[in-house]
Protein backbone atom coordinates (compact mmCIF):
# COMPACT_ATOMS: atom_id res chain seq x y z
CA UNK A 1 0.00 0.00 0.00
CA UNK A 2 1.13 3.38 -0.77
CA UNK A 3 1.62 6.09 1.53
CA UNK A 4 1.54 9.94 1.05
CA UNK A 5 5.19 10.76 1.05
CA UNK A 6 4.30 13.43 3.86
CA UNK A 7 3.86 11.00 6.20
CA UNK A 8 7.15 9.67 5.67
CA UNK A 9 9.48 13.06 4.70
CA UNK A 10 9.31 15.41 7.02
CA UNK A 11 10.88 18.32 5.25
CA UNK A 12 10.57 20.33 8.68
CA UNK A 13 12.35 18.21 10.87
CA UNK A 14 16.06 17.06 10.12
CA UNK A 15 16.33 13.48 9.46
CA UNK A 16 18.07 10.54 7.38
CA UNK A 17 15.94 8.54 4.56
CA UNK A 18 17.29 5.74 2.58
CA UNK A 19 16.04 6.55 -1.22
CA UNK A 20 15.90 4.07 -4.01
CA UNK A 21 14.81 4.27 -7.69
CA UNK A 22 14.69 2.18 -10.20
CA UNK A 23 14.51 2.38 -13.90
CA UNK A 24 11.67 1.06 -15.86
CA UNK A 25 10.65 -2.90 -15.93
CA UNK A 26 14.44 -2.91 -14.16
CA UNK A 27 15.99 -2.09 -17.59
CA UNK A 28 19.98 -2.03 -16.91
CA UNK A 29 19.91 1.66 -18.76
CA UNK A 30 22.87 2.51 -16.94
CA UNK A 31 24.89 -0.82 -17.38
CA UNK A 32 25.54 -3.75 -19.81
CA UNK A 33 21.94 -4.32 -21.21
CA UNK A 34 21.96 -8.41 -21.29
CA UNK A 35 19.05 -8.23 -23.66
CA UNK A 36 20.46 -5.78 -26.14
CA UNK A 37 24.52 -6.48 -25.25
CA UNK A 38 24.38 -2.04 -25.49
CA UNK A 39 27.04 -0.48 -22.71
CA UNK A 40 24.86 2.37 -20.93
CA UNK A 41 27.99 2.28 -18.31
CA UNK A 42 28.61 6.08 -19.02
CA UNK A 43 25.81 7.12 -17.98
CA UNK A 44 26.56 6.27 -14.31
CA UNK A 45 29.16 9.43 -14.73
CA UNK A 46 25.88 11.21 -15.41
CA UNK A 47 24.35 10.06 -12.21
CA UNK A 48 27.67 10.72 -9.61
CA UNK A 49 28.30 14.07 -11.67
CA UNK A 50 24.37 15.42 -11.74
CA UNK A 51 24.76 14.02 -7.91
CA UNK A 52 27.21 16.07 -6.70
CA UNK A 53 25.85 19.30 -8.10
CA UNK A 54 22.71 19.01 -6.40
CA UNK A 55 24.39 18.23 -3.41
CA UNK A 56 25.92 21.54 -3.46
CA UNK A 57 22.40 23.49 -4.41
CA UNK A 58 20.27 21.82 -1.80
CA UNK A 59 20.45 22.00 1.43
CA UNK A 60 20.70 18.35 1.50
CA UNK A 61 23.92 16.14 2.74
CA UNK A 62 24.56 12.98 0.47
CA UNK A 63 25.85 10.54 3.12
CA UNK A 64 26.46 7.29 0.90
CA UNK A 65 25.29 5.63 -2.63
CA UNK A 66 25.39 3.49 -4.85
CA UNK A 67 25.16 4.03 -8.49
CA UNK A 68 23.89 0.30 -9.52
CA UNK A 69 23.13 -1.20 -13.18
CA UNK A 70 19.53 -0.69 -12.98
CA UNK A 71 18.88 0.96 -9.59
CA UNK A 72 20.60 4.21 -7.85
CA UNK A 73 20.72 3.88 -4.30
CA UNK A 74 21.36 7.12 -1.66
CA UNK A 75 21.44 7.71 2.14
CA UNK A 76 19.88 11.81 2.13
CA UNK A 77 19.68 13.96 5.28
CA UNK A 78 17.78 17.22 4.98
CA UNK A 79 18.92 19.78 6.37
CA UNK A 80 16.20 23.28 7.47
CA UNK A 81 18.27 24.39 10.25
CA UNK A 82 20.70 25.43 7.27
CA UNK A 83 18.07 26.79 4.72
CA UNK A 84 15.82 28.21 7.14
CA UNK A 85 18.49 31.36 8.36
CA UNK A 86 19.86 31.50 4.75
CA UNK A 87 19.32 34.90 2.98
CA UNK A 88 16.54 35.25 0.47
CA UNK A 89 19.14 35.97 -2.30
CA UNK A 90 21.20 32.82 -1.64
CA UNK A 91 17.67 31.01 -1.95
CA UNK A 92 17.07 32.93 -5.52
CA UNK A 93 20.99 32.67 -6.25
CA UNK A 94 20.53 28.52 -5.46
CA UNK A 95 17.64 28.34 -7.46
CA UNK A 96 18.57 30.29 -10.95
CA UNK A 97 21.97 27.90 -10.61
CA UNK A 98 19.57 24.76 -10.36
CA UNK A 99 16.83 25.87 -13.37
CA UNK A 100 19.08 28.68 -15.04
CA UNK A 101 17.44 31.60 -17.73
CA UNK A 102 20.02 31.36 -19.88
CA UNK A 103 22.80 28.93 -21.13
CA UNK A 104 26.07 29.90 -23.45
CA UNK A 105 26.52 28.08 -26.79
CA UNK A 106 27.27 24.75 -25.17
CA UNK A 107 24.05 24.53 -23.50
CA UNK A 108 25.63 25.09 -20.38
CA UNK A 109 23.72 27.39 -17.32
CA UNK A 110 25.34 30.67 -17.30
CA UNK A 111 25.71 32.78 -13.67
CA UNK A 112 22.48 34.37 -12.89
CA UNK A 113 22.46 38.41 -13.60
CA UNK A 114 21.70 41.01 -11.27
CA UNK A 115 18.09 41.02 -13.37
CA UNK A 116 17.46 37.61 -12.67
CA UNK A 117 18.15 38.19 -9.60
CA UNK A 118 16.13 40.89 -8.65
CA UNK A 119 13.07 39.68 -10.40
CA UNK A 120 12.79 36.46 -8.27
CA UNK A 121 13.76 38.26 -4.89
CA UNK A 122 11.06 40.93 -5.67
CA UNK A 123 8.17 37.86 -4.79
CA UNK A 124 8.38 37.06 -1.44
CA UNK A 125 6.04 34.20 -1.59
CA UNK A 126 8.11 32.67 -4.22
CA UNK A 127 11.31 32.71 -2.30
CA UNK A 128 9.41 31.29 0.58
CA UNK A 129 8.19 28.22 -1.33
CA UNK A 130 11.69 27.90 -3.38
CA UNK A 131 13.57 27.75 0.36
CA UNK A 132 11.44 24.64 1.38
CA UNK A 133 11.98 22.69 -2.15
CA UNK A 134 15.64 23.24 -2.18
CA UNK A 135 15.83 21.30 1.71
CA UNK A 136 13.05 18.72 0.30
CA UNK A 137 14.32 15.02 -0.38
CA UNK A 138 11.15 15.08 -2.84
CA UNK A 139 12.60 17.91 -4.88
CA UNK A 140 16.13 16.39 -4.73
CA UNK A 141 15.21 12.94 -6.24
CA UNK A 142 12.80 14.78 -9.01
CA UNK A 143 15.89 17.17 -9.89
CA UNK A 144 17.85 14.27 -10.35
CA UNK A 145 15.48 11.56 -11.77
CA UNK A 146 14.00 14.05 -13.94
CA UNK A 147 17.71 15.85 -15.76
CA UNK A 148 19.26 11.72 -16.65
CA UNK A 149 15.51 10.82 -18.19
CA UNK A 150 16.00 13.93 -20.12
CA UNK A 151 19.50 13.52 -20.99
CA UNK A 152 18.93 9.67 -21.86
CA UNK A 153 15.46 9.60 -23.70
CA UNK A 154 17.61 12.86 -25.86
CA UNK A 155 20.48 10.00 -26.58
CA UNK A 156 17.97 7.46 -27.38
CA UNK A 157 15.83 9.26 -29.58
CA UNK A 158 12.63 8.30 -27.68
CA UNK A 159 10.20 9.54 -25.29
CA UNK A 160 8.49 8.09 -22.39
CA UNK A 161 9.40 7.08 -18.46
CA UNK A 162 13.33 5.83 -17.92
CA UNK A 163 12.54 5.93 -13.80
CA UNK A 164 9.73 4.01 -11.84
CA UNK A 165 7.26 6.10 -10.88
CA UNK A 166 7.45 6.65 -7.73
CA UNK A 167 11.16 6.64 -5.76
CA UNK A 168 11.38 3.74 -2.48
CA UNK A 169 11.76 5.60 0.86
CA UNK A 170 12.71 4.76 4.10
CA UNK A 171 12.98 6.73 7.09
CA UNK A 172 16.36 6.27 9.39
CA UNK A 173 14.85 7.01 12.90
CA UNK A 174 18.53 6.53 15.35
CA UNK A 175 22.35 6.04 14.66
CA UNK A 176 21.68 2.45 14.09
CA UNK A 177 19.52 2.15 11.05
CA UNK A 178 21.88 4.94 9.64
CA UNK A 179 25.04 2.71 9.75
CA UNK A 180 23.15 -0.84 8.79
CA UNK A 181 21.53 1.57 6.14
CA UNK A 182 25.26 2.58 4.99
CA UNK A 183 26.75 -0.62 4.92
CA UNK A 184 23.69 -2.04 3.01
CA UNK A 185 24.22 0.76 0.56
CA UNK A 186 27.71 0.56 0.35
CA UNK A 187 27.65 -3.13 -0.47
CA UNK A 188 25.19 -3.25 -3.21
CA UNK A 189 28.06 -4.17 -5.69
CA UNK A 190 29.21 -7.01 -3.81
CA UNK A 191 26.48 -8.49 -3.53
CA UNK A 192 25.45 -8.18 -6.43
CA UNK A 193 28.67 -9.83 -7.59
CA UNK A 194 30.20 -7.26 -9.54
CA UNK A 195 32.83 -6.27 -7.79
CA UNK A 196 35.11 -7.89 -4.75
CA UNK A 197 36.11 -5.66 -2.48
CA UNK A 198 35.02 -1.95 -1.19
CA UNK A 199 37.76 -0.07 -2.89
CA UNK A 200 36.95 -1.79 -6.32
CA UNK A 201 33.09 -0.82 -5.96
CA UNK A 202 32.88 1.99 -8.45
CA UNK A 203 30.02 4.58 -8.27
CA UNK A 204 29.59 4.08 -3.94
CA UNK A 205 30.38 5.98 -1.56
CA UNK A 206 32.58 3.89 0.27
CA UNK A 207 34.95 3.46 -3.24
CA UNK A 208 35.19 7.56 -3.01
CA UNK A 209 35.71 8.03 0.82
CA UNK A 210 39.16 4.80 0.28
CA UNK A 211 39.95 7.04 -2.97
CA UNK A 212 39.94 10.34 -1.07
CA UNK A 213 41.79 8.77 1.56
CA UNK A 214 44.79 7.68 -0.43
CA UNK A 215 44.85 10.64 -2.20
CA UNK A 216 45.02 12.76 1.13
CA UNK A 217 47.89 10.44 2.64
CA UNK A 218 50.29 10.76 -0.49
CA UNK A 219 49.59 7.44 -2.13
CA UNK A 220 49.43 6.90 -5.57
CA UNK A 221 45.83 6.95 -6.84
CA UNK A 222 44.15 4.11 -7.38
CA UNK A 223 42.09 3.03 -10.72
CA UNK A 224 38.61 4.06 -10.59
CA UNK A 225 35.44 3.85 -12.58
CA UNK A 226 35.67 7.20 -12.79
CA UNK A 227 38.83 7.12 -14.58
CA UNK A 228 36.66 5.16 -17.51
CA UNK A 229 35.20 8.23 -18.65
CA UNK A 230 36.44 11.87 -19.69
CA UNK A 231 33.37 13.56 -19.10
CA UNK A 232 33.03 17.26 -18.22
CA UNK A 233 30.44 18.15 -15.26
CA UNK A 234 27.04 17.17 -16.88
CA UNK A 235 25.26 20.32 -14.42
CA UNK A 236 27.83 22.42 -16.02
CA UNK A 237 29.42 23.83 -12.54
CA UNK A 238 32.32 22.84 -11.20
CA UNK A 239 31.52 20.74 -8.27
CA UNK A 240 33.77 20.22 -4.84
CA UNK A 241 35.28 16.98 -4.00
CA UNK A 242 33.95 17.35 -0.77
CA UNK A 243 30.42 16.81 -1.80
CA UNK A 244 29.91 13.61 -0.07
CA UNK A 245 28.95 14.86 3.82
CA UNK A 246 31.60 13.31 5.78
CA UNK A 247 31.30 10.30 8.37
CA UNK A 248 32.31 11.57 11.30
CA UNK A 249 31.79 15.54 12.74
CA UNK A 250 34.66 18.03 11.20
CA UNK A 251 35.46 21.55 12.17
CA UNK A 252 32.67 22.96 10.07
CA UNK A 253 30.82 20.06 8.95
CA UNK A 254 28.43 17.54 10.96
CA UNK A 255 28.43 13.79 10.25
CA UNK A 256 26.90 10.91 9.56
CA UNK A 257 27.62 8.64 12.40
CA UNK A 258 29.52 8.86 15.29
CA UNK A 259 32.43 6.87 14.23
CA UNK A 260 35.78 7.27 11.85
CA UNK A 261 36.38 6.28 8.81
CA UNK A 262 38.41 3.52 10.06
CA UNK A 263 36.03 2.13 12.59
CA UNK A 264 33.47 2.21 9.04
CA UNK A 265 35.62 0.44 7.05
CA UNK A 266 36.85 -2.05 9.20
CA UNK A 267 32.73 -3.01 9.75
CA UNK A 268 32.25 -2.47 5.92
CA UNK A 269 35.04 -4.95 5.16
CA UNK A 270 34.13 -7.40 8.12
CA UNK A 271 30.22 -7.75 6.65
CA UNK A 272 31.41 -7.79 3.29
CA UNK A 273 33.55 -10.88 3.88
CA UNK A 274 30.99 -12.51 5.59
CA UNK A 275 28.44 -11.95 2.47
CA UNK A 276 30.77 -13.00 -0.23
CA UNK A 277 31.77 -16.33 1.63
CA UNK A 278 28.01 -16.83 3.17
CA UNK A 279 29.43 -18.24 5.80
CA UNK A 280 28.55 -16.93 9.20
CA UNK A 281 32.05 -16.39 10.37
CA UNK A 282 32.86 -14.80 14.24
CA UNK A 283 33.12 -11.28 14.77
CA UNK A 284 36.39 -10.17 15.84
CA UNK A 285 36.72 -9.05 19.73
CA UNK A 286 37.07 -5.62 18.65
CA UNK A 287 33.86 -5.26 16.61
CA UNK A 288 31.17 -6.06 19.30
CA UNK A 289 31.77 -3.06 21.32
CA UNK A 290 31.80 -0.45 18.05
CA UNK A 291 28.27 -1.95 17.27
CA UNK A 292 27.00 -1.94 21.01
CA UNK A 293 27.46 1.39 21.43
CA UNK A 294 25.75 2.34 18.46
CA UNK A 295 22.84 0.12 19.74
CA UNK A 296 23.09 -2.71 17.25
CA UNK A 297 22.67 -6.48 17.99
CA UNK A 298 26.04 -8.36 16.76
CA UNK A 299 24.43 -11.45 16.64
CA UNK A 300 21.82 -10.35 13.99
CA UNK A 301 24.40 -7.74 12.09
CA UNK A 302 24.83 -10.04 9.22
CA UNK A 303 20.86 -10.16 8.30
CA UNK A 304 20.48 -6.48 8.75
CA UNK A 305 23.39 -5.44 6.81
CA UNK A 306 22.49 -7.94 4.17
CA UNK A 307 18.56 -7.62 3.73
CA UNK A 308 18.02 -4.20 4.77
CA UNK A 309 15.88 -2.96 2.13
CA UNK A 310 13.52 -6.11 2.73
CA UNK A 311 13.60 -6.17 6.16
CA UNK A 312 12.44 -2.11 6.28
CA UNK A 313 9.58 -0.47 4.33
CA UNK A 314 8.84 2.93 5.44
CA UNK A 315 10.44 3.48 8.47
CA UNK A 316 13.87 1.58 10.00
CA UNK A 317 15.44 1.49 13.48
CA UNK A 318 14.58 0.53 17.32
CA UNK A 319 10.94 -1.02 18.08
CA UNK A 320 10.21 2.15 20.25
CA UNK A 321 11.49 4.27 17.46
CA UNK A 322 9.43 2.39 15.11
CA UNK A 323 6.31 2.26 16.87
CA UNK A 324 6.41 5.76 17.68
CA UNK A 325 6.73 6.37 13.71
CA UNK A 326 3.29 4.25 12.95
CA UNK A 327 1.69 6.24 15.69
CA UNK A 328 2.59 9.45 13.64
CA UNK A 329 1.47 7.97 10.77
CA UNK A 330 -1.89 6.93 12.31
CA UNK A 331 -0.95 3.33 12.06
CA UNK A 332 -0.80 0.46 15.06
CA UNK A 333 1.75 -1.36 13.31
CA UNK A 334 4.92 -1.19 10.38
CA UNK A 335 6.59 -3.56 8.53
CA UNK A 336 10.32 -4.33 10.31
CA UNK A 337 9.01 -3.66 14.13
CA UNK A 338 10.03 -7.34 14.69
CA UNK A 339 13.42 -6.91 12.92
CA UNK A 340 14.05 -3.48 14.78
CA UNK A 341 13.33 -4.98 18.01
CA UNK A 342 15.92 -7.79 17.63
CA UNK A 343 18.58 -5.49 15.28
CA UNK A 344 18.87 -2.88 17.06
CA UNK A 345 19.19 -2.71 21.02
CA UNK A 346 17.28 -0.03 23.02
């Protein structure tokens, strides 16, 4: 059963949701097509490129994804306490950058004019409604579903839907969903058997954080699927490398969990051994405390991490958590409560 997406988003109140879309009848139009033996692998360039850029409009933090064949995959927090101070011309100066009045010979947006400008800041009401889209995971996903359909059908030749519908979304109610959430997301290409390790899982966000890494501490870089393609920045901006919202609090930037990068990747490469081998396997002594404290149940790790986007619907995390969620949602009951209850420890 569907459910108004304003029961789930709350675009008032800061919080983490797990977003999935698909592309039509699960079409690989942004991998190897088995049917058709076409390479749409280029097009995943469009996705992390168009990604970033709107990561740097909204006032939304990317925290992980997964660019998969047929499926993109992203952990979104929303963010008002930053859009709701912000100045009325960074709102117009956001939103001319995002749906620009005019483009140079290339096609590309040009910097909005003092004109522009002005003539959006002069309606109040306008600039009101344009401050809640650009901190609305709704608006995100549609900017983003919405500019590759475009771009695509244009390449095809054709008209007609490239995404499902409707995007999949699940609310992340504590710390715990968030990082089970994460590694799910993080993981997609392992599972799904197309790649063998975390640093060799192009297109996620746990491929760019390694990458960034080694980069930072003087290594060589490694080969990336990025490195595939010479493409220019399909938003035509020049987006920051650090677009992705970091894991753990900096000086002027808040997290997504409360652990480092190495505490992350030593869980991300623990569960992703376990998976590949499907073999239950014994957590090291020094894992169990890492995922007590951030309320998770070793013992059912594995399951979680694995089957998260079964396990959860609408909502994910503790079975008081959860239950309080239904209640807002006028419900007695939502799928996962049992899971919750056993996966994550109050």
């Amino acid at each position: 059963m569907t459910r108004p997406r304003s029961l789930v988003i709350d675009d008032q109140r800061e919080g983490f949701y797990h977003c999935v879309s698909r592309c039509v009848r699960r079409a690989f139009l942004h991998g190897v097509d088995s049917q058709t033996g076409k390479n749409y692998e280029y097009r995943k360039v469009w996705v992390h490129q168009r990604l970033k850029f709107l990561a740097q409009v909204f006032w939304i933090d990317v925290g992980g994804y997964a660019v998969m064949d047929n499926h993109v995959h992203m952990l979104l927090r929303n963010r008002p306490d930053l859009s709701q101070p912000a100045s009325p011309r960074e709102v117009a100066y956001r939103w001319l950058l995002l749906y620009p009045k005019r483009r140079d010979a290339k096609g590309l947006p040009l910097e909005p004019s003092e004109k522009e400008m002005n003539q959006l800041l002069a309606d109040e009401a306008r600039i009101a409604e344009l401050r809640q889209r650009l901190a609305s995971i709704s608006w995100i996903m549609k900017c983003l579903k919405e500019y590759i359909a475009r771009k695509a059908n244009k390449e095809d030749g054709c008209t007609g839907r490239f995404w499902e519908a409707r995007f999949k979304c699940t609310a992340l109610l504590d710390e715990a969903a968030v990082l089970a959430c994460l590694v799910y997301v993080d993981l997609n290409p392992i599972r799904a058997k197309v790649a063998e390790t975390p640093e060799t899982s192009f297109f996620t966000s746990a491929e760019e954080r390694i990458r960034k890494q080694v980069v930072c501490q003087g290594n060589d870089r490694p080969d990336t699927g990025l490195r595939k393609f010479e493409l220019s920045d399909t938003a035509g901006q020049v987006a920051s490398e650090d677009w992705l919202c970091p894991l753990s609090d900096q000086a002027n930037r808040r997290g997504v969990l409360s652990i480092d990068l190495l505490c992350y990747l030593e869980i991300l490469d623990w569960t992703g051994r376990q998976l590949v081998t499907d073999k239950p396997g014994v957590i090291p002594k020094h894992l169990p405390p890492i995922l007590t404290r951030l309320s998770i149940n070793p013992r059912h790790w594995l399951d979680s991490a694995a089957r998260f986007g079964k396990l959860f619907s609408v909502v994910a995390g503790t079975e008081t958590h959860m239950k309080e969620a239904a209640a807002r949602m006028g419900q007695k009951w939502v799928r996962g409560v049992r899971t919750g209850k056993t996966a994550f420890l109050e």
